[in-house]
N, C-alpha and C. Protein backbone atom coordinates (compact mmCIF):
# COMPACT_ATOMS: atom_id res chain seq x y z
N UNK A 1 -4.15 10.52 -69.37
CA UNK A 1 -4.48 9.11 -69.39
C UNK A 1 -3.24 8.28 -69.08
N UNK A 2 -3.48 7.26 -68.58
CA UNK A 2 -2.26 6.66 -68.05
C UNK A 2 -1.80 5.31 -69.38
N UNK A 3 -0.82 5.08 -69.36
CA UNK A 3 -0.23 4.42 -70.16
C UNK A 3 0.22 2.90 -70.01
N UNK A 4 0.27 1.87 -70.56
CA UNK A 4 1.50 1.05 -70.74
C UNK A 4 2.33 1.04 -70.41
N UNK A 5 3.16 0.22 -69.13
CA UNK A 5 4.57 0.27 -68.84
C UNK A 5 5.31 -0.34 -70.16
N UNK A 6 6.46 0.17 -70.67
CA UNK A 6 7.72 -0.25 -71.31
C UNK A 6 8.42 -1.56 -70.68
N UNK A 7 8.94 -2.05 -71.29
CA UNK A 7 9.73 -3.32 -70.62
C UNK A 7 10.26 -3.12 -69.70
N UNK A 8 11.21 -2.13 -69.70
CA UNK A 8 12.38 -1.70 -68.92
C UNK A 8 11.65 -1.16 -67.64
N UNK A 9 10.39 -0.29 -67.83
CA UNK A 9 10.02 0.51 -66.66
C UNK A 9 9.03 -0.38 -66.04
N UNK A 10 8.80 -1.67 -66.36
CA UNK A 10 8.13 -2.73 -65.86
C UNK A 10 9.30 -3.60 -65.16
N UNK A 11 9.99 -3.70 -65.71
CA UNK A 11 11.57 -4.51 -64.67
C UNK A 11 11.57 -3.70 -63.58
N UNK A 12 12.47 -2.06 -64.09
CA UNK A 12 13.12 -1.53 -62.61
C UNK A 12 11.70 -1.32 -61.61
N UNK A 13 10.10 -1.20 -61.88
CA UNK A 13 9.46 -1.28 -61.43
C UNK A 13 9.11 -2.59 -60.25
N UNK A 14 9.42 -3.89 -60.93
CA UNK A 14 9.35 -4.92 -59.95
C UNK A 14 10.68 -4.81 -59.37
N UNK A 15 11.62 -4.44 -59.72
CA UNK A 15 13.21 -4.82 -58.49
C UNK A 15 12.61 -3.53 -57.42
N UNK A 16 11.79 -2.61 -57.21
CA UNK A 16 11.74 -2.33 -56.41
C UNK A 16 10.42 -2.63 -55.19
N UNK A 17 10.26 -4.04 -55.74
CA UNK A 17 8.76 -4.19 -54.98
C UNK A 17 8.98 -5.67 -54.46
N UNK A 18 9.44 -6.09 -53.36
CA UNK A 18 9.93 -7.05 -53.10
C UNK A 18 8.89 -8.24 -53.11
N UNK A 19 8.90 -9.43 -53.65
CA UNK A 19 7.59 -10.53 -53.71
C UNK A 19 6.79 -10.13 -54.26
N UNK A 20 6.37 -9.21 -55.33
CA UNK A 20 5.72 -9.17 -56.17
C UNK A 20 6.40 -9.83 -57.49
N UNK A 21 5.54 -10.84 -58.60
CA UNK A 21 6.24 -11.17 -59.29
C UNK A 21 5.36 -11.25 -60.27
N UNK A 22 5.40 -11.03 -61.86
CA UNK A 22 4.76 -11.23 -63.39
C UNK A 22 4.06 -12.33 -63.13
N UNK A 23 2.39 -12.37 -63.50
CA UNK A 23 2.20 -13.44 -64.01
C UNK A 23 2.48 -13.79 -65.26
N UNK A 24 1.80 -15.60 -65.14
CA UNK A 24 2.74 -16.49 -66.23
C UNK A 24 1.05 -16.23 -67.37
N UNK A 25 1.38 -16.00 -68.24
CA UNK A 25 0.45 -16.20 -69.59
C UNK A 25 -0.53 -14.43 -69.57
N UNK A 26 -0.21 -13.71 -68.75
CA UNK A 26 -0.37 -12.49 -69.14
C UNK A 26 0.02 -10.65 -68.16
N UNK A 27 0.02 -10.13 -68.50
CA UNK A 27 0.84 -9.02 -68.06
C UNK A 27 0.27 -8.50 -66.81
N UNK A 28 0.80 -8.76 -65.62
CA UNK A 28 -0.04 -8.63 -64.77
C UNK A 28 1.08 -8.71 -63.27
N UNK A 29 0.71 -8.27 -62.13
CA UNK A 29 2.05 -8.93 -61.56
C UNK A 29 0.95 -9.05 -60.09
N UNK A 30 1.48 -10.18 -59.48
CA UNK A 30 1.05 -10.29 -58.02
C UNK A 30 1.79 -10.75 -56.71
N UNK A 31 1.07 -11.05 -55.63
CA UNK A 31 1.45 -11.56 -54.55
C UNK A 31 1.02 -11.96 -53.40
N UNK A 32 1.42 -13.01 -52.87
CA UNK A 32 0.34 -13.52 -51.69
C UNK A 32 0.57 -13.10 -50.60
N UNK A 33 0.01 -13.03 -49.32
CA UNK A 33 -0.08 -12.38 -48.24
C UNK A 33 -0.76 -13.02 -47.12
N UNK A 34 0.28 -13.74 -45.94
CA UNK A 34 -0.34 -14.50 -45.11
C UNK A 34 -0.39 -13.39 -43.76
N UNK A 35 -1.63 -13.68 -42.84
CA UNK A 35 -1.89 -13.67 -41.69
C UNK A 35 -2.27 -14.15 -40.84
N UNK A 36 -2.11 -13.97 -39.19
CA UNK A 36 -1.94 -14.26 -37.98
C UNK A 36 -3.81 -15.36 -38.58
N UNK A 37 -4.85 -14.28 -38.68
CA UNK A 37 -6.21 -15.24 -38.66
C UNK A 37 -6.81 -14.26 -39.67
N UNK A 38 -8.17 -14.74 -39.88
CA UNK A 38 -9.40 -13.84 -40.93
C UNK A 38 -9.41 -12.55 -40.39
N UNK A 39 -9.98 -12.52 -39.09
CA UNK A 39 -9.75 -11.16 -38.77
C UNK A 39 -8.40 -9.93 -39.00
N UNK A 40 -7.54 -10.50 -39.18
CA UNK A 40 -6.27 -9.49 -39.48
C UNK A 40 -6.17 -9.80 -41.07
N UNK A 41 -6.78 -10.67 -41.66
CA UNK A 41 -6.66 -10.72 -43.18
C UNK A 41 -7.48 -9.79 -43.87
N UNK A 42 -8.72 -9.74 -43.15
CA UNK A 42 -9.94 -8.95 -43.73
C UNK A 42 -9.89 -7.64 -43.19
N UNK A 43 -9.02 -7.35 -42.18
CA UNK A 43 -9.09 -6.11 -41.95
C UNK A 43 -8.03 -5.74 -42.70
N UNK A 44 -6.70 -5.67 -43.17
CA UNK A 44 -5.78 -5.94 -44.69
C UNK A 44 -6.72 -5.29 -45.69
N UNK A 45 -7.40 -6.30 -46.35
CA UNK A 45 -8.37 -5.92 -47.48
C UNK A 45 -8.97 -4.80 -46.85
N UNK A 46 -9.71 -4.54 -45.96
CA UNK A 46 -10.42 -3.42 -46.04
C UNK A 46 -9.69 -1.67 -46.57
N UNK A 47 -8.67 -2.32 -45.56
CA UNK A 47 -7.20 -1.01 -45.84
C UNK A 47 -7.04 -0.73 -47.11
N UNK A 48 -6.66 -1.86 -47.97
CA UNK A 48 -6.41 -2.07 -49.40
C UNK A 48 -7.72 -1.59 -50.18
N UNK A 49 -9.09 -1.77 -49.66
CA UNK A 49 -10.38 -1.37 -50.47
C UNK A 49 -10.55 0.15 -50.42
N UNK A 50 -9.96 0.83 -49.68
CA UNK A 50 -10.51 2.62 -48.91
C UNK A 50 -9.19 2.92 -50.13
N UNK A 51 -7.74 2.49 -50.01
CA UNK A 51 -6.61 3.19 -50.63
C UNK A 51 -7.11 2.85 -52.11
N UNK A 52 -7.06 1.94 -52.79
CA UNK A 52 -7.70 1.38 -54.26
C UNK A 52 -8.67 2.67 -54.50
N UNK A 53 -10.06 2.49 -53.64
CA UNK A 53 -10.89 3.43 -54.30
C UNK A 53 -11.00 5.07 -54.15
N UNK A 54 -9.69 5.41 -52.94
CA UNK A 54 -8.81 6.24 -53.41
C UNK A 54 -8.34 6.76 -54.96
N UNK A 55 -7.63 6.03 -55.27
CA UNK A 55 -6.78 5.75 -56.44
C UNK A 55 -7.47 5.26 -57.78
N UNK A 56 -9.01 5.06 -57.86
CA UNK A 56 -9.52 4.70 -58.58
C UNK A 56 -8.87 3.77 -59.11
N UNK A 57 -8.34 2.84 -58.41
CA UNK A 57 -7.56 1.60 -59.03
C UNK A 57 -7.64 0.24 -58.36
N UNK A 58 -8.49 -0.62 -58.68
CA UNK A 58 -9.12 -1.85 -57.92
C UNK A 58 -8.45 -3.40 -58.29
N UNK A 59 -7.87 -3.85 -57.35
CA UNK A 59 -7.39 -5.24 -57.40
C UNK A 59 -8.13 -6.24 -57.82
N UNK A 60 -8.04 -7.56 -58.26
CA UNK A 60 -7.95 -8.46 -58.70
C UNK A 60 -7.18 -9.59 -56.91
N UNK A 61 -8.14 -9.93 -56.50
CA UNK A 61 -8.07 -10.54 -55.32
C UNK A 61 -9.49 -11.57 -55.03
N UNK A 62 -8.41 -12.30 -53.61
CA UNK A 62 -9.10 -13.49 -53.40
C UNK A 62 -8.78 -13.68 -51.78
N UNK A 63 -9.59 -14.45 -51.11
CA UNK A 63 -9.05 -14.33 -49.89
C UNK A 63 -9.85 -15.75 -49.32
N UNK A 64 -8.91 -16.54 -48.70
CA UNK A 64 -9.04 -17.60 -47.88
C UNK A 64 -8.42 -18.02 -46.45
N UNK A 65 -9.47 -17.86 -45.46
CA UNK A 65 -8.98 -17.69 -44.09
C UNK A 65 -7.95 -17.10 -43.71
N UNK A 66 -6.72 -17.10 -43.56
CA UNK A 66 -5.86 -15.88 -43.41
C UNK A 66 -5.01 -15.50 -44.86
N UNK A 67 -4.94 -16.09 -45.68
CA UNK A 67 -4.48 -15.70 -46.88
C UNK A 67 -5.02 -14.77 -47.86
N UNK A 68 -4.49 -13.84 -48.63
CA UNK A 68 -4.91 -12.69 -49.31
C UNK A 68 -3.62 -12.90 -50.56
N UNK A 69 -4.40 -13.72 -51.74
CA UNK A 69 -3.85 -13.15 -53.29
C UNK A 69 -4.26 -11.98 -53.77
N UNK A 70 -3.54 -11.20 -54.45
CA UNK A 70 -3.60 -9.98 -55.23
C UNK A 70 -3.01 -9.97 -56.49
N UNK A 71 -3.70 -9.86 -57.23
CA UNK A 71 -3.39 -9.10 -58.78
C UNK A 71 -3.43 -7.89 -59.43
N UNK A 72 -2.72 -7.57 -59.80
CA UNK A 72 -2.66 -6.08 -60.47
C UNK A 72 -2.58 -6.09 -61.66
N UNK A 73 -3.48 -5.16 -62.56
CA UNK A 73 -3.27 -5.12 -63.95
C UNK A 73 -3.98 -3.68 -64.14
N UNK A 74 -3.67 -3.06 -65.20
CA UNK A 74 -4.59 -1.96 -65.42
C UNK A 74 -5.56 -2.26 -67.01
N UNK A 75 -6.46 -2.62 -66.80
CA UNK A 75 -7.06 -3.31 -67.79
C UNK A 75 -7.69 -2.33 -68.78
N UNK A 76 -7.77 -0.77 -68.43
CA UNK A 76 -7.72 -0.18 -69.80
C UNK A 76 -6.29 0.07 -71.11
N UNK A 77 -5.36 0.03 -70.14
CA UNK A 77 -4.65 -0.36 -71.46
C UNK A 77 -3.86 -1.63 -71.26
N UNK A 78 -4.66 -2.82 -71.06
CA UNK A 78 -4.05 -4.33 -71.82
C UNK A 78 -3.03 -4.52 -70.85
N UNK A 79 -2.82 -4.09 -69.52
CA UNK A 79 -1.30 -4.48 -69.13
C UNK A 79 -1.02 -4.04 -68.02
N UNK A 80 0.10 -3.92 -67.56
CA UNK A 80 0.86 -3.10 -66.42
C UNK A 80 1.04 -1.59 -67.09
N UNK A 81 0.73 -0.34 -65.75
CA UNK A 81 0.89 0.42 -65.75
C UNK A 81 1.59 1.29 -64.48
N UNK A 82 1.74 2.70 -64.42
CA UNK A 82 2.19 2.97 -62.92
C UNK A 82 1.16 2.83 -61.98
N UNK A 83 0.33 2.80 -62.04
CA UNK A 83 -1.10 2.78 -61.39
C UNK A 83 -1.17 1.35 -60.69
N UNK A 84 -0.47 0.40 -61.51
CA UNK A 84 -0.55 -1.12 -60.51
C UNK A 84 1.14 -0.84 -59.50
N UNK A 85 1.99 -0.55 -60.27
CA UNK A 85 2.93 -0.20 -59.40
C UNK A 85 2.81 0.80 -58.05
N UNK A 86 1.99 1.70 -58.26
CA UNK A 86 1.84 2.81 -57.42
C UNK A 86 0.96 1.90 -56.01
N UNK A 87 -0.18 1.03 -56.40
CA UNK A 87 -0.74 0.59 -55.87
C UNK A 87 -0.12 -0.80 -55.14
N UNK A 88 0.69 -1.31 -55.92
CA UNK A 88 1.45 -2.23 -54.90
C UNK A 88 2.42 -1.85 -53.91
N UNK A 89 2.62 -0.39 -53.88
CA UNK A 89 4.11 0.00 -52.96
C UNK A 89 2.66 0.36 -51.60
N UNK A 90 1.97 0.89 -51.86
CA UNK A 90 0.69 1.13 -51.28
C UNK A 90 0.04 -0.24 -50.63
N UNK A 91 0.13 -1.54 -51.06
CA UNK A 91 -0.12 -2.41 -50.12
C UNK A 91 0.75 -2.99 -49.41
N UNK A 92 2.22 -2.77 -50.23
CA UNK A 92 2.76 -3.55 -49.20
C UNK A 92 3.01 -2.46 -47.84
N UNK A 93 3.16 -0.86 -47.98
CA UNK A 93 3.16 -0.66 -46.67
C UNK A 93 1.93 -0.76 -45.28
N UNK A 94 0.60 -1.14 -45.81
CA UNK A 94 -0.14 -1.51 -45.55
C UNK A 94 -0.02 -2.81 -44.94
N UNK A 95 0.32 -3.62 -45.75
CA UNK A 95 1.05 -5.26 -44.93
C UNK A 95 1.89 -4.83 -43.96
N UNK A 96 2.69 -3.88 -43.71
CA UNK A 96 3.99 -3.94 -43.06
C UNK A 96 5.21 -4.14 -43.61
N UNK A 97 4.66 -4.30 -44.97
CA UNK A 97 6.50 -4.78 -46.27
C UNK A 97 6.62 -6.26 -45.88
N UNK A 98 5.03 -6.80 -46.05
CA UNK A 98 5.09 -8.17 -46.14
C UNK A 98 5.29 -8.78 -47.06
């Protein structure tokens, strides 16, 4: 079963994930993601929907004409885990290390 990140392994976890950042009022971390138009935004998400349900691990997203917010949390245990980390190194090479 996967766990709770630690403070520490939730820090060195974000210094290695560039523009991803904590949300404010609960444990969670995200990032926004612009593109060229809808069509290259939604084809993004789709990438992101096949790897997620891969990973049995599903975002917290929103998407408006070329823009794509993402949230990560692992909501069986209350918080950040490696599973949102694992999954954000996983979108951003998907973006391109946008």
């Amino acid at each position: 079963m996967v766990e709770r990140l630690k403070p520490e392994d939730r820090a060195a976890g974000l210094n290695a994930l560039p523009d991803w950042h904590l949300c404010e009022g609960r444990e969670a971390i995200s990032k926004s993601f612009k593109f060229r138009d809808f069509k290259e935004a939604f084809g993004f998400m789709t990438q992101v929907a096949l790897a997620a349900e891969k990973m049995n691990h599903h975002p917290e997203w929103s998407n408006v004409y070329r823009s794509v917010d993402i949230t990560l949390s692992t909501h069986d245990v209350g918080g950040l885990s490696v599973l949102d980390l694992k999954l954000a190194e996983v979108i951003n090479r998907i973006a391109g290390g946008s």
